[in-house]
Structures are given as C-alpha cells and as structure tokens.
N, C-alpha and C. Protein backbone atom coordinates (compact mmCIF):
# COMPACT_ATOMS: atom_id res chain seq x y z
N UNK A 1 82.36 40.53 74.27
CA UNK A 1 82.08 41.77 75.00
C UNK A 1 83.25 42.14 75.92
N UNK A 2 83.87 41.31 76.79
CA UNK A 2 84.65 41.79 77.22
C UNK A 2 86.34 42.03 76.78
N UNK A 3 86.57 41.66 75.36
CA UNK A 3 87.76 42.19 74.71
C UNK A 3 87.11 43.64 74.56
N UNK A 4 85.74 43.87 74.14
CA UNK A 4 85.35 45.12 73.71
C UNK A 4 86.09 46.55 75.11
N UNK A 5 85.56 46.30 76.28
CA UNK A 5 85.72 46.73 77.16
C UNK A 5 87.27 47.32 77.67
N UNK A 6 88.29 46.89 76.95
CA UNK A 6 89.97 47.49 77.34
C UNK A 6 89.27 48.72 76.50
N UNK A 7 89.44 47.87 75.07
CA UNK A 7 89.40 49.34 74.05
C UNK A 7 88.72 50.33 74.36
N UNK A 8 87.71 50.40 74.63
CA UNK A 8 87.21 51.00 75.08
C UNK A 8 87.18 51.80 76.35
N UNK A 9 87.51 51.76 77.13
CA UNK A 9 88.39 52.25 78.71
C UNK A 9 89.74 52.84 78.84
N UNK A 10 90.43 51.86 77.67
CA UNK A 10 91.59 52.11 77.77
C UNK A 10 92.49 53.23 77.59
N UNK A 11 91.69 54.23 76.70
CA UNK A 11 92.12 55.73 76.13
C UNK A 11 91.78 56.85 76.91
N UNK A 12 90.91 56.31 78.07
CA UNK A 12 90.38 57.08 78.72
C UNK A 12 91.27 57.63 80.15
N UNK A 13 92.42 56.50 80.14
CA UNK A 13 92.82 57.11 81.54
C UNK A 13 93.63 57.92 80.78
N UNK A 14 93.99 58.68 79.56
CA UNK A 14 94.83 59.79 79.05
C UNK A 14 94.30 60.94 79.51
N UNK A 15 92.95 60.67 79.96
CA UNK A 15 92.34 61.84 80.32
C UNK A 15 92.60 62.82 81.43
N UNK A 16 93.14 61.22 82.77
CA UNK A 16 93.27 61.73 83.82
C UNK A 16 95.13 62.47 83.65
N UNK A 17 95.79 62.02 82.79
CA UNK A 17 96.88 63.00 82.47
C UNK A 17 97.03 64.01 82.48
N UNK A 18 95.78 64.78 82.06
CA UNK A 18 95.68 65.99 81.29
C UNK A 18 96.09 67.23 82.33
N UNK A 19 96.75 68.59 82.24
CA UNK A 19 96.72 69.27 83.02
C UNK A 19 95.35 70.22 82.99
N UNK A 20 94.45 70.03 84.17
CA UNK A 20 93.70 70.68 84.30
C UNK A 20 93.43 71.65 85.23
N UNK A 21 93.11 73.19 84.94
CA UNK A 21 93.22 74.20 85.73
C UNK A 21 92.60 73.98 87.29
N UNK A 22 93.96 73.80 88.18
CA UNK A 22 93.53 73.28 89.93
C UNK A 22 93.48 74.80 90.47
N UNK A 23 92.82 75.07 91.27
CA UNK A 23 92.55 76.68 92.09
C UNK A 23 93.61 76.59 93.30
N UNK A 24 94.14 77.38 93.03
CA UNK A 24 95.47 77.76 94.11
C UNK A 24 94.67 78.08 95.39
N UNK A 25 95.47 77.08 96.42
CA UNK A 25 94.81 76.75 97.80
C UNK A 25 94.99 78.29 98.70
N UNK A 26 94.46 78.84 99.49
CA UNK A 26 94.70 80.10 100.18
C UNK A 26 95.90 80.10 101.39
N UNK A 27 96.48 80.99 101.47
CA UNK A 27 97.63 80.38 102.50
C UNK A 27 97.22 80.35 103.87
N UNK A 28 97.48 79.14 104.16
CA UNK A 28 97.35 78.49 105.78
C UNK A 28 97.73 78.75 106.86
N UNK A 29 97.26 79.38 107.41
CA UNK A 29 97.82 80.29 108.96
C UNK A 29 97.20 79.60 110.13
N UNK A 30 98.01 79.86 111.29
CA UNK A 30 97.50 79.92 112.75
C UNK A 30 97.72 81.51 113.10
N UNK A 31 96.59 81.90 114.27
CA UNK A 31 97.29 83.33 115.01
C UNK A 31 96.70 83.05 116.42
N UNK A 32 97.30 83.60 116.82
CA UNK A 32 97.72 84.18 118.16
C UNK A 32 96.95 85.21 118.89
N UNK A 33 96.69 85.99 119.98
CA UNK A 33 97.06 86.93 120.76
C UNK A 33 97.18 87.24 121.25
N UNK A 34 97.61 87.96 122.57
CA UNK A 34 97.94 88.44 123.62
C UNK A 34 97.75 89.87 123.75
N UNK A 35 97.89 90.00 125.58
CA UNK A 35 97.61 91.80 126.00
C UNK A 35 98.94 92.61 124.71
N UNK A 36 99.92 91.61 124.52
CA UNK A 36 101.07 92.75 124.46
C UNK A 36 101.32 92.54 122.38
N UNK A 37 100.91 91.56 122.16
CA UNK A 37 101.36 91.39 120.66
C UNK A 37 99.97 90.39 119.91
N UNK A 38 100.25 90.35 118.59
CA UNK A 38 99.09 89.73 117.70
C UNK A 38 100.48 89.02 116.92
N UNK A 39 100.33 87.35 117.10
CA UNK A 39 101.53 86.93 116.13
C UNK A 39 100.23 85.36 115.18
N UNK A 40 100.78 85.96 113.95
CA UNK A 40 100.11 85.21 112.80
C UNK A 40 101.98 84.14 112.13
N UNK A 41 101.48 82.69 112.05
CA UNK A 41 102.66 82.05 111.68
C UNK A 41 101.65 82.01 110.01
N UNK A 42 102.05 81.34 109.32
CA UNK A 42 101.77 81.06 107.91
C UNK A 42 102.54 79.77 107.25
N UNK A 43 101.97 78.90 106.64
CA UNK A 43 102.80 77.90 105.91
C UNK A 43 103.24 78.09 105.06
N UNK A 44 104.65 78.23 104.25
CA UNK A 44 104.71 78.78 102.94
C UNK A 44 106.38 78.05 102.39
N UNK A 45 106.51 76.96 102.65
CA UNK A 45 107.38 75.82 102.59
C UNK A 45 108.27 76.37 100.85
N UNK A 46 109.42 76.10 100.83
CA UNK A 46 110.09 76.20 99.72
C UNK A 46 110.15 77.58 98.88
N UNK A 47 110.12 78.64 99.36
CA UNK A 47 110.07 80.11 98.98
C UNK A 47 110.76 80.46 99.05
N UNK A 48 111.79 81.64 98.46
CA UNK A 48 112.65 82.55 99.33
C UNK A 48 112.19 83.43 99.80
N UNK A 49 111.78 83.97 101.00
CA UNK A 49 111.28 85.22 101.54
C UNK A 49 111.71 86.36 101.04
N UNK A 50 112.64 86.80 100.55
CA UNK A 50 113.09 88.11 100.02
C UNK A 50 112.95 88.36 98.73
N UNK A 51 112.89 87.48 97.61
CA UNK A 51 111.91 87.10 96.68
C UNK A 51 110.56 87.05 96.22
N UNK A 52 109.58 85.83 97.09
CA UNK A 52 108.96 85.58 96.98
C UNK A 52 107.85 86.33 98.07
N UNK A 53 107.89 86.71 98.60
CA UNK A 53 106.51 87.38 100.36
C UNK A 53 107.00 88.61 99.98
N UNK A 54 105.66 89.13 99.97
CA UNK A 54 105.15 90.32 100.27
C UNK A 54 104.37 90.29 101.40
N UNK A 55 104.65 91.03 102.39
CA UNK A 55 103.33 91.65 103.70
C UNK A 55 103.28 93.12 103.58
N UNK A 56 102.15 93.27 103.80
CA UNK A 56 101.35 94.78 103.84
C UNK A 56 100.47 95.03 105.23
N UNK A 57 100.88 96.08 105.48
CA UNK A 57 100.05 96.50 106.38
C UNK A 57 99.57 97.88 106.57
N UNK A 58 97.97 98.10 105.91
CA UNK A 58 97.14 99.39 105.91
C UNK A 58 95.63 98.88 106.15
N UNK A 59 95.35 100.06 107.13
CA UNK A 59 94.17 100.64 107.27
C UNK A 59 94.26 99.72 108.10
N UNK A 60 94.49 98.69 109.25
CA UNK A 60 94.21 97.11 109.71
C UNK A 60 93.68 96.54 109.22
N UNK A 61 94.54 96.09 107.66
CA UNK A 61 94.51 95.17 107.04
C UNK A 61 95.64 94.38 107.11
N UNK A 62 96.23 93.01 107.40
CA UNK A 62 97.67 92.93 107.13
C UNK A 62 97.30 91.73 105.80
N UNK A 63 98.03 91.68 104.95
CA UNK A 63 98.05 91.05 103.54
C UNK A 63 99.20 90.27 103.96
N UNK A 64 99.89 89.27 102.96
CA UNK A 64 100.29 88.10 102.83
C UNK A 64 100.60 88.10 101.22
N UNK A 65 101.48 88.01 100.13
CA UNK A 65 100.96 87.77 99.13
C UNK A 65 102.37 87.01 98.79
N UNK A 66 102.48 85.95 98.15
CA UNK A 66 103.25 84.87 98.16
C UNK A 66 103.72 83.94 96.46
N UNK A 67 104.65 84.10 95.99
CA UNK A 67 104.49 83.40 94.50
C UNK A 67 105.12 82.11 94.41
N UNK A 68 105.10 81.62 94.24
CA UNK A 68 106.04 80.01 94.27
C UNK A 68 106.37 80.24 92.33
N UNK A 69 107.12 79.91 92.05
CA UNK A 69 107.41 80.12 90.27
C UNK A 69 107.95 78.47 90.15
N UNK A 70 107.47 78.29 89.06
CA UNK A 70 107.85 76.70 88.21
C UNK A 70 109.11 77.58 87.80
N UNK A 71 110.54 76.26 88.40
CA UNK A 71 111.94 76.76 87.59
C UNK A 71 112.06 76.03 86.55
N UNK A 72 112.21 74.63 86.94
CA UNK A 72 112.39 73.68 85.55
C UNK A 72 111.31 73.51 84.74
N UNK A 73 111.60 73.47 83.30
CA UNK A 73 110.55 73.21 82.24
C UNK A 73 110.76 71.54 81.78
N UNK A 74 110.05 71.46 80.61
CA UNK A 74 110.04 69.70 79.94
C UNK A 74 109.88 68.79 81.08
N UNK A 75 109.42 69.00 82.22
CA UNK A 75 108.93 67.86 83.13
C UNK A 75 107.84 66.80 82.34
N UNK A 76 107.87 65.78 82.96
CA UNK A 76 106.62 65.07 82.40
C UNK A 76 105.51 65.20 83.15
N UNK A 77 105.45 65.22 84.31
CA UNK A 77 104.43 65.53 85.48
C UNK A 77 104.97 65.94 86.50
N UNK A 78 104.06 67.12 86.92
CA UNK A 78 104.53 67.51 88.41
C UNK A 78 103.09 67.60 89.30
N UNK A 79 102.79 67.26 90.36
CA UNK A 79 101.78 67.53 91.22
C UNK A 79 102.00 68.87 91.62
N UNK A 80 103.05 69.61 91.85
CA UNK A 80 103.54 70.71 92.89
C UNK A 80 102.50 72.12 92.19
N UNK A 81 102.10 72.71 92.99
CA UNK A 81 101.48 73.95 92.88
C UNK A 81 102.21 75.48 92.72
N UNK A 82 102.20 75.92 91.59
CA UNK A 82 102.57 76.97 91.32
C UNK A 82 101.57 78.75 91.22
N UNK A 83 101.77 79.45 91.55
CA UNK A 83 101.03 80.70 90.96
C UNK A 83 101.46 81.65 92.56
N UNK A 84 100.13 82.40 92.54
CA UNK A 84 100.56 83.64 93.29
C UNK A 84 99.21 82.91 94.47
N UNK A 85 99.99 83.26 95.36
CA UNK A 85 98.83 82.97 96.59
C UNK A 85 98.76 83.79 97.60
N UNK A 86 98.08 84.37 98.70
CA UNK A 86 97.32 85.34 98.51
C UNK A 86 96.24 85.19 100.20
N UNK A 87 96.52 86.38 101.42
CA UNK A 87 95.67 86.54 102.51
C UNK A 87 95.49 87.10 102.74
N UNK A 88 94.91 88.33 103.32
CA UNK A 88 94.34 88.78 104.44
C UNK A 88 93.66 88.58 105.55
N UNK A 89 94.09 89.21 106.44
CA UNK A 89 93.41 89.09 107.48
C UNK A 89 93.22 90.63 108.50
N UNK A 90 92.10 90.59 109.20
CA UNK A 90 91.84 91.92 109.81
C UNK A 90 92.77 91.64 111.81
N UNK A 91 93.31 93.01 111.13
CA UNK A 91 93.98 93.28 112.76
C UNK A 91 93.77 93.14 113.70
N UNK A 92 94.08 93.46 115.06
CA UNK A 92 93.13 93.88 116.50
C UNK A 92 92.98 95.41 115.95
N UNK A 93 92.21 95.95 116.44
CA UNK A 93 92.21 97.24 116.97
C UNK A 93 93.09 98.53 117.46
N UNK A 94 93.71 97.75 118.19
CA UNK A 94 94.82 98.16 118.82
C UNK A 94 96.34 97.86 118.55
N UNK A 95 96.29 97.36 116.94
CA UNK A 95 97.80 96.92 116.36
C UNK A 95 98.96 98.12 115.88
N UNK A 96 99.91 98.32 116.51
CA UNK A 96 100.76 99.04 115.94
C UNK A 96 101.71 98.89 114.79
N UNK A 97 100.76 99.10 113.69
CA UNK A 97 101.11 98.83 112.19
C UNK A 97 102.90 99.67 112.19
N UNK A 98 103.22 100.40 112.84
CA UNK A 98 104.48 100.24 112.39
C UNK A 98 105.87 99.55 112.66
N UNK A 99 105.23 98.66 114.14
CA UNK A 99 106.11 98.10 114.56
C UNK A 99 106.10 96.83 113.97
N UNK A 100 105.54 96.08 113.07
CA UNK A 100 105.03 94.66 112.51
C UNK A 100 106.73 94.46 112.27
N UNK A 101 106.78 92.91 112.83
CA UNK A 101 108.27 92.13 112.21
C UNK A 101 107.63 91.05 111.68
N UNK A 102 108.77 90.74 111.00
CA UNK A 102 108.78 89.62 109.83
C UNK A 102 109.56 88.81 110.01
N UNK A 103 109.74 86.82 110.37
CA UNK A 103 110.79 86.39 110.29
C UNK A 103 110.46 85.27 109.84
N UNK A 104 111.19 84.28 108.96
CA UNK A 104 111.02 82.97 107.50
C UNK A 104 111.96 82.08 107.94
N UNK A 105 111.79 81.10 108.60
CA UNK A 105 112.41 79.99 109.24
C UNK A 105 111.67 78.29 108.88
N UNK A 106 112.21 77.66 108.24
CA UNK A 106 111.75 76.05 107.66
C UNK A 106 110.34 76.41 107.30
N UNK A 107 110.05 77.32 106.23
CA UNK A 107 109.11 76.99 105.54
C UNK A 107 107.36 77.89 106.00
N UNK A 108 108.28 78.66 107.30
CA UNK A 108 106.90 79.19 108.15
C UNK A 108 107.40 80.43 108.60
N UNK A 109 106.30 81.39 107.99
CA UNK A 109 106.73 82.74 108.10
C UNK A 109 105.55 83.12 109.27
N UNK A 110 106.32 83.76 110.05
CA UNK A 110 105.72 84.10 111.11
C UNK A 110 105.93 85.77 111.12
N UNK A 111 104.93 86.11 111.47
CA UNK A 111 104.62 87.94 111.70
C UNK A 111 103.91 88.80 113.07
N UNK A 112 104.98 89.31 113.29
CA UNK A 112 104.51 89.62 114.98
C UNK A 112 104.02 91.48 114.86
N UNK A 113 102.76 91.44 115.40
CA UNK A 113 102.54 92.55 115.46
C UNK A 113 102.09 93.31 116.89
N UNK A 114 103.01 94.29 117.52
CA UNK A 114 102.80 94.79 119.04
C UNK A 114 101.33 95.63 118.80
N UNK A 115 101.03 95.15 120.01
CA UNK A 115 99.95 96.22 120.27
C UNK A 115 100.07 97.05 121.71
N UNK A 116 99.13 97.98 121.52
CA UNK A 116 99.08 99.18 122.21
C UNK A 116 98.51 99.07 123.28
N UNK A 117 97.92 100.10 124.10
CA UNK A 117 96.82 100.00 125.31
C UNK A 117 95.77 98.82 124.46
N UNK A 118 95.37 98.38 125.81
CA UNK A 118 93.92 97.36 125.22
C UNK A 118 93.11 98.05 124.27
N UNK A 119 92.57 97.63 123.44
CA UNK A 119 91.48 98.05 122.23
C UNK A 119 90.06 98.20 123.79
N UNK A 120 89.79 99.29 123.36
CA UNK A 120 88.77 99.80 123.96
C UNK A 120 87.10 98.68 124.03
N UNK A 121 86.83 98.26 124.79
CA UNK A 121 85.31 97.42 124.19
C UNK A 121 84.04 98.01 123.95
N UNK A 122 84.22 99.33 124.03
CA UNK A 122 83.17 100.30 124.11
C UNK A 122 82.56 100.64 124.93
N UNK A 123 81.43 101.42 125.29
CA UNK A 123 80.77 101.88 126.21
C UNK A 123 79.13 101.30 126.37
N UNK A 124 78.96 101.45 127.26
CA UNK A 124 77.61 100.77 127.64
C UNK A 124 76.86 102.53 127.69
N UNK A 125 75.35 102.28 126.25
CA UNK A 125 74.84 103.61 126.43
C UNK A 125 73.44 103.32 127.27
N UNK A 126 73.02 104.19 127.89
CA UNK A 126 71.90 103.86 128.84
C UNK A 126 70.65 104.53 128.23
N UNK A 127 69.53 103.37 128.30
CA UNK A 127 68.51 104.53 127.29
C UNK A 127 67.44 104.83 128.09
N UNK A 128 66.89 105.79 127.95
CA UNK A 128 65.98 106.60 128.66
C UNK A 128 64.40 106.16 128.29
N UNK A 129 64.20 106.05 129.08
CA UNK A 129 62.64 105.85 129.48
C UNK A 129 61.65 106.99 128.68
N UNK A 130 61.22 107.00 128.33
CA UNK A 130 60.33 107.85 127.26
C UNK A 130 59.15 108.53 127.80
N UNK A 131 58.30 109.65 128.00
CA UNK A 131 56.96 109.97 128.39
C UNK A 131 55.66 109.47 127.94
C-alpha cells in the first residue's frame, strides 16, 4: 500500500503548476485631507507612468487605471501579476477638478487635488409643529 501511494500523489502536484486564472488585485491607496488639498498616494511599483497610468477626473469621480504588460515570453514560471488594474474613488465636494497634479516617484503615484472654500455641511431645516 504504501509504494501504491507516490503513484498515486505523485502526478498530482502537476496540478499545482498549472496557470490558473488569479483576479487582478485592486490598486492600493492611502488618502489624505486637509482644509486646503485632497492627496491620494497609490502603489503601483514597476510601471512607467507615461505609458502605463491613466487618471481621470469627472463629475467627482477621480479614476486610476493602470496596465502592467508581460515583456518577456517562454518563461517557465512567473508569480508576477499582469493585466489592467483599475480605481475609483469619490472626491470631496469641494475638489477643484482642474487643478489635480500628478507625480510617480519609486513605485507610488501620488495625486494631489486643491480644494476650494470648505464643502458646505448643509443646513439645519426646522420643522413646524402642525395644527
């Protein structure tokens, strides 16, 4: 029984070889904010920014959209993660979408966005007593 047991096991770790479809992780941010700016950093290690990042900013939405591309082929194994990856996140209120900067330093893109007068917190409505 236990010669039985290689053979049997043994074909099986080919399995764990196999490339099987992994779900591209979402990109990893910290943010920030302050009276005067909204700054979002992002992890995005080994990219070229002028290449690879796209940021958008409409409606106070700001997007993120990021591709990493496999260069070399005939590898035998790679762990490394390839495809298009991919954020949003919702603004303040008070973000001045046209002033947004962009700057890509060791791997961490950071995006600063000024804001305006304070975002308003609304009004307190007073309700009336009824007859």
């Amino acid at each position: 029984m236990a010669a039985l047991l290689p053979r049997l096991f043994g074909d099986m770790t080919d399995w764990f070889e196999m490339d099987f479809p992994r779900p591209v992780p979402p990109i990893r941010f910290e943010d920030k904010v302050s009276d005067k700016e909204y700054v979002l950093r992002a992890e995005l290690p080994g990219l070229e920014p002028d290449k690879d990042v796209q940021i958008t900013a409409h409606d106070g939405l700001l997007t993120i959209k990021a591709e990493r591309r496999e260069e070399e082929k005939g590898l035998n194994r790679s762990e490394f993660r390839y495809g298009m990856l991919h954020r949003s996140v919702r603004l303040p209120a008070n973000a001045d979408e046209a002033g947004i900067k962009a700057t890509y330093r060791k791997g961490i893109l950071e995006v600063i966005v000024p804001l305006t007068a304070p975002a308003s917190s609304g009004r307190r409505i007073e309700v009336m007593a009824g007859e």
